[in-house]
N, C-alpha and C. Protein backbone atom coordinates (compact mmCIF):
# COMPACT_ATOMS: atom_id res chain seq x y z
N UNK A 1 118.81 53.89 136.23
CA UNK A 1 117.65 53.35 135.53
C UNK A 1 117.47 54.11 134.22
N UNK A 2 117.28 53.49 133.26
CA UNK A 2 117.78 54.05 131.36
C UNK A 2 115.83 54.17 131.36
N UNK A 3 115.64 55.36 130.83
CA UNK A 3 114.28 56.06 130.26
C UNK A 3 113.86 54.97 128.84
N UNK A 4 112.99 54.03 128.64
CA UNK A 4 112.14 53.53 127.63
C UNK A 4 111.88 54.52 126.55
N UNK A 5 112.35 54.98 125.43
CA UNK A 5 111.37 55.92 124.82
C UNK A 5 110.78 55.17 123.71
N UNK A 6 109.34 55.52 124.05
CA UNK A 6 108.29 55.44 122.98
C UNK A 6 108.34 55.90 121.88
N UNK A 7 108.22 54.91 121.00
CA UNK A 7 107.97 55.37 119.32
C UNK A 7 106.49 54.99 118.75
N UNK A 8 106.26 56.63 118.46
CA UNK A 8 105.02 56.82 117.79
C UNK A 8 104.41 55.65 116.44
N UNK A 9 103.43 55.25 116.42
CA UNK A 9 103.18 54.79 115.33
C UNK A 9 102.71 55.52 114.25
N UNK A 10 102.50 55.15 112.88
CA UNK A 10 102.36 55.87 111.91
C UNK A 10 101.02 57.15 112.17
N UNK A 11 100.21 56.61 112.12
CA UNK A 11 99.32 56.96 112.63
C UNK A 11 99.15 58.52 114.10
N UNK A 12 99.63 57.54 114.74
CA UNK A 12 99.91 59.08 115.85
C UNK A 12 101.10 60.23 115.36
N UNK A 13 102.20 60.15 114.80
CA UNK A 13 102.88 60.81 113.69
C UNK A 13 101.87 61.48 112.71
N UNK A 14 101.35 61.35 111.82
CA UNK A 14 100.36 62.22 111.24
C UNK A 14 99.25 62.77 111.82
N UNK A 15 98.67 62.50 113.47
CA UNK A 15 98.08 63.22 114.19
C UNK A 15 98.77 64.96 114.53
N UNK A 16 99.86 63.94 114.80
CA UNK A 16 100.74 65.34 115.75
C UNK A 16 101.47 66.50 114.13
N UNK A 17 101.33 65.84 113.51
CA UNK A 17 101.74 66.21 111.63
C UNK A 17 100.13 67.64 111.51
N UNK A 18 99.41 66.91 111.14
CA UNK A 18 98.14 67.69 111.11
C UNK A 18 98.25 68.80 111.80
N UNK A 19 98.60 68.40 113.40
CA UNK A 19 98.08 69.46 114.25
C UNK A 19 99.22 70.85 114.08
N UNK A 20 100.21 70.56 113.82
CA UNK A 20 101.02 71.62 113.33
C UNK A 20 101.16 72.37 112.01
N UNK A 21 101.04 71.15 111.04
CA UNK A 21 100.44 71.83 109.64
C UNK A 21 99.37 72.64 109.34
N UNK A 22 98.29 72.91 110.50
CA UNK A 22 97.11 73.45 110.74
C UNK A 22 96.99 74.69 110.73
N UNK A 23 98.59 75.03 111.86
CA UNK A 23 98.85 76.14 111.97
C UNK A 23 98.75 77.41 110.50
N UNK A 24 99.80 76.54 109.70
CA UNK A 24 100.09 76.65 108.19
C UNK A 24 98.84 77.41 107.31
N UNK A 25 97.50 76.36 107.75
CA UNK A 25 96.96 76.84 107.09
C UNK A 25 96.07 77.81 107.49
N UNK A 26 95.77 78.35 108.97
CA UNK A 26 95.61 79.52 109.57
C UNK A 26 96.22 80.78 109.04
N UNK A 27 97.37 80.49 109.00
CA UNK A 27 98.41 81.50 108.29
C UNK A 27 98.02 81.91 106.75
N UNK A 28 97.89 80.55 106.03
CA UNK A 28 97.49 80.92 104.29
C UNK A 28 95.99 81.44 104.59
N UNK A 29 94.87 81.28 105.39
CA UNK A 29 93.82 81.90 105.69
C UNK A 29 93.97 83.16 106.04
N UNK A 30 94.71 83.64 106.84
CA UNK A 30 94.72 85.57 107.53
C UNK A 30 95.27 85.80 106.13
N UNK A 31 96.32 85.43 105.23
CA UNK A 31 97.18 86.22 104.31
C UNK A 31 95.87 86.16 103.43
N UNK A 32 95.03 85.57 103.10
CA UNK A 32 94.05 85.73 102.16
C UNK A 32 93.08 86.81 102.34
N UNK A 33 92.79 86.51 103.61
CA UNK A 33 92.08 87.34 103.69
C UNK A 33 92.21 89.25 104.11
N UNK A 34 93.48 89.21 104.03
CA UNK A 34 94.14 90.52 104.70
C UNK A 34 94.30 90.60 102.77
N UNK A 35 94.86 89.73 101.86
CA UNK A 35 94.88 90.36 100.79
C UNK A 35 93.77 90.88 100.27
N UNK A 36 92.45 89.80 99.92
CA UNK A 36 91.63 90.81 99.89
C UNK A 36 91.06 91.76 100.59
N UNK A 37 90.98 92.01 101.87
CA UNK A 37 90.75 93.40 102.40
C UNK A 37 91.68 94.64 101.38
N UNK A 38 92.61 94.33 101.42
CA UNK A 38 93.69 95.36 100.84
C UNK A 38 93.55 95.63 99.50
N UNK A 39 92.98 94.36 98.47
CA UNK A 39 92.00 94.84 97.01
C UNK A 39 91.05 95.46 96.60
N UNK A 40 90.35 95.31 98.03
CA UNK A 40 88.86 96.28 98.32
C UNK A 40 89.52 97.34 98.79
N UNK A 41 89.95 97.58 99.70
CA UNK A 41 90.41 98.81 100.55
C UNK A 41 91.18 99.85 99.66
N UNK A 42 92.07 99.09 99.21
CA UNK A 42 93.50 100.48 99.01
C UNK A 42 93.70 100.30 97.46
N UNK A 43 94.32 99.09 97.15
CA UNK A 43 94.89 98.63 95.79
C UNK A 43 94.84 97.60 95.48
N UNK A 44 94.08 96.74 94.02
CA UNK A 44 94.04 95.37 93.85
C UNK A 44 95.58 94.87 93.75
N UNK A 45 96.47 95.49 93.18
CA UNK A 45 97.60 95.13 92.93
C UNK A 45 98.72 95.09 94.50
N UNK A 46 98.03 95.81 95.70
CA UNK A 46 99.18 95.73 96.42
C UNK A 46 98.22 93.93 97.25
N UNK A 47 97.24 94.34 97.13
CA UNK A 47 95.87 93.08 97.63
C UNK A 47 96.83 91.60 96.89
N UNK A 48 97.09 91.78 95.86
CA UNK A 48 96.99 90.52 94.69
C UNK A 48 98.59 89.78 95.48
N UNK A 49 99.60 90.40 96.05
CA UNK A 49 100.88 89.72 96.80
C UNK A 49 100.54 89.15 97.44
N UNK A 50 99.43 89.79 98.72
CA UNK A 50 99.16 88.73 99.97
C UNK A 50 98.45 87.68 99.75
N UNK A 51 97.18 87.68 98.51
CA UNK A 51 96.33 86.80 98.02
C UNK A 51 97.41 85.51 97.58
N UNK A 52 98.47 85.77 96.70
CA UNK A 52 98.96 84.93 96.11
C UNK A 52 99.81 84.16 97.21
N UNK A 53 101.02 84.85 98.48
CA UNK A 53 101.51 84.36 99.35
C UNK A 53 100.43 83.15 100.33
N UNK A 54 99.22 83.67 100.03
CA UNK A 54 98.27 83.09 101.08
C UNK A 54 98.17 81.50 100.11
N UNK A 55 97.60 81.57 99.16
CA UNK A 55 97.27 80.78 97.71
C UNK A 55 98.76 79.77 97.98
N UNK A 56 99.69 80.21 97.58
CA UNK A 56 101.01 79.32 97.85
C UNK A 56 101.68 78.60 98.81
N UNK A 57 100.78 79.05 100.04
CA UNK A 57 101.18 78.76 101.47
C UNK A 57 100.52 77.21 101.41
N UNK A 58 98.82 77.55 100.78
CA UNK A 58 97.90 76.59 101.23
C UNK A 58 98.44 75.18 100.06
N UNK A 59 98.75 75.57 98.90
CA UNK A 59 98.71 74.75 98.14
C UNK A 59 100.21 74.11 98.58
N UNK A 60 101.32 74.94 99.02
CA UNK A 60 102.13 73.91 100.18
C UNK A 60 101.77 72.55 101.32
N UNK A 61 100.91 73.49 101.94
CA UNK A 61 100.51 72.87 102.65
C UNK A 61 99.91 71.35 102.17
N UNK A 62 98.82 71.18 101.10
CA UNK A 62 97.92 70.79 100.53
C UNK A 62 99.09 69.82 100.19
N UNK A 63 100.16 69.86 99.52
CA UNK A 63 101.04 68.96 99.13
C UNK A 63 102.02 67.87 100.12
N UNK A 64 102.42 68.86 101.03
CA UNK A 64 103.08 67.64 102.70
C UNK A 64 101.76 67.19 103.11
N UNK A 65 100.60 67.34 103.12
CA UNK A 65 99.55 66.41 103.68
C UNK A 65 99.43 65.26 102.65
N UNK A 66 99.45 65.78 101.52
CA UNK A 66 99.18 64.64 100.37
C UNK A 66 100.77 63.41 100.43
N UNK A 67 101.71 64.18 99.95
CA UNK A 67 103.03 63.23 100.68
C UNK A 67 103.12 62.59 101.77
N UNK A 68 102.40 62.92 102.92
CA UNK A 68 102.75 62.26 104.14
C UNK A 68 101.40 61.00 104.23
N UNK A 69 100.50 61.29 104.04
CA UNK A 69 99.62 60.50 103.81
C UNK A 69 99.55 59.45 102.86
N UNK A 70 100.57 59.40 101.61
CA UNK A 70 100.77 58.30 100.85
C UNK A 70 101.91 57.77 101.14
N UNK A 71 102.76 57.97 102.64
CA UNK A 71 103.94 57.49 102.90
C UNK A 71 103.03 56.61 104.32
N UNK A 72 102.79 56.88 104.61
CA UNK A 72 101.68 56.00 105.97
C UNK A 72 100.94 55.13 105.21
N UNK A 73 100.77 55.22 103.82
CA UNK A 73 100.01 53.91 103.31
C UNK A 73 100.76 52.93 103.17
């Protein structure tokens, strides 16, 4: 007996999209905020790497949501 597999519709595809890209932006959130701790704390300049890694993560992110969402239209 051969297994049916289900194919997602557009829609449930950018559910399960979101929920992992989410992660992403958890990640650009701690790096932000661990950079500035580290601008206040120790050094703006060692602070200003993680700020920017965090900054680049999100605006990644910000861009496959925007692509994937004008490909489902």
């Amino acid at each position: 007996m051969e297994k049916i597999k289900r194919r997602l519709d557009g829609h449930e595809e950018f559910e399960i999209m979101k929920l992992v890209l989410d992660k992403f932006l958890w990640i650009g959130t701690a790096l932000l905020g661990w950079g500035l701790y580290q601008s206040i704390a120790v050094d703006y300049k060692e602070g200003f790497w993680f700020i920017l890694a965090g900054a680049l993560l999100m605006l990644v992110f910000g861009w496959i949501i925007v692509r994937e969402f004008e490909q489902i239209r």
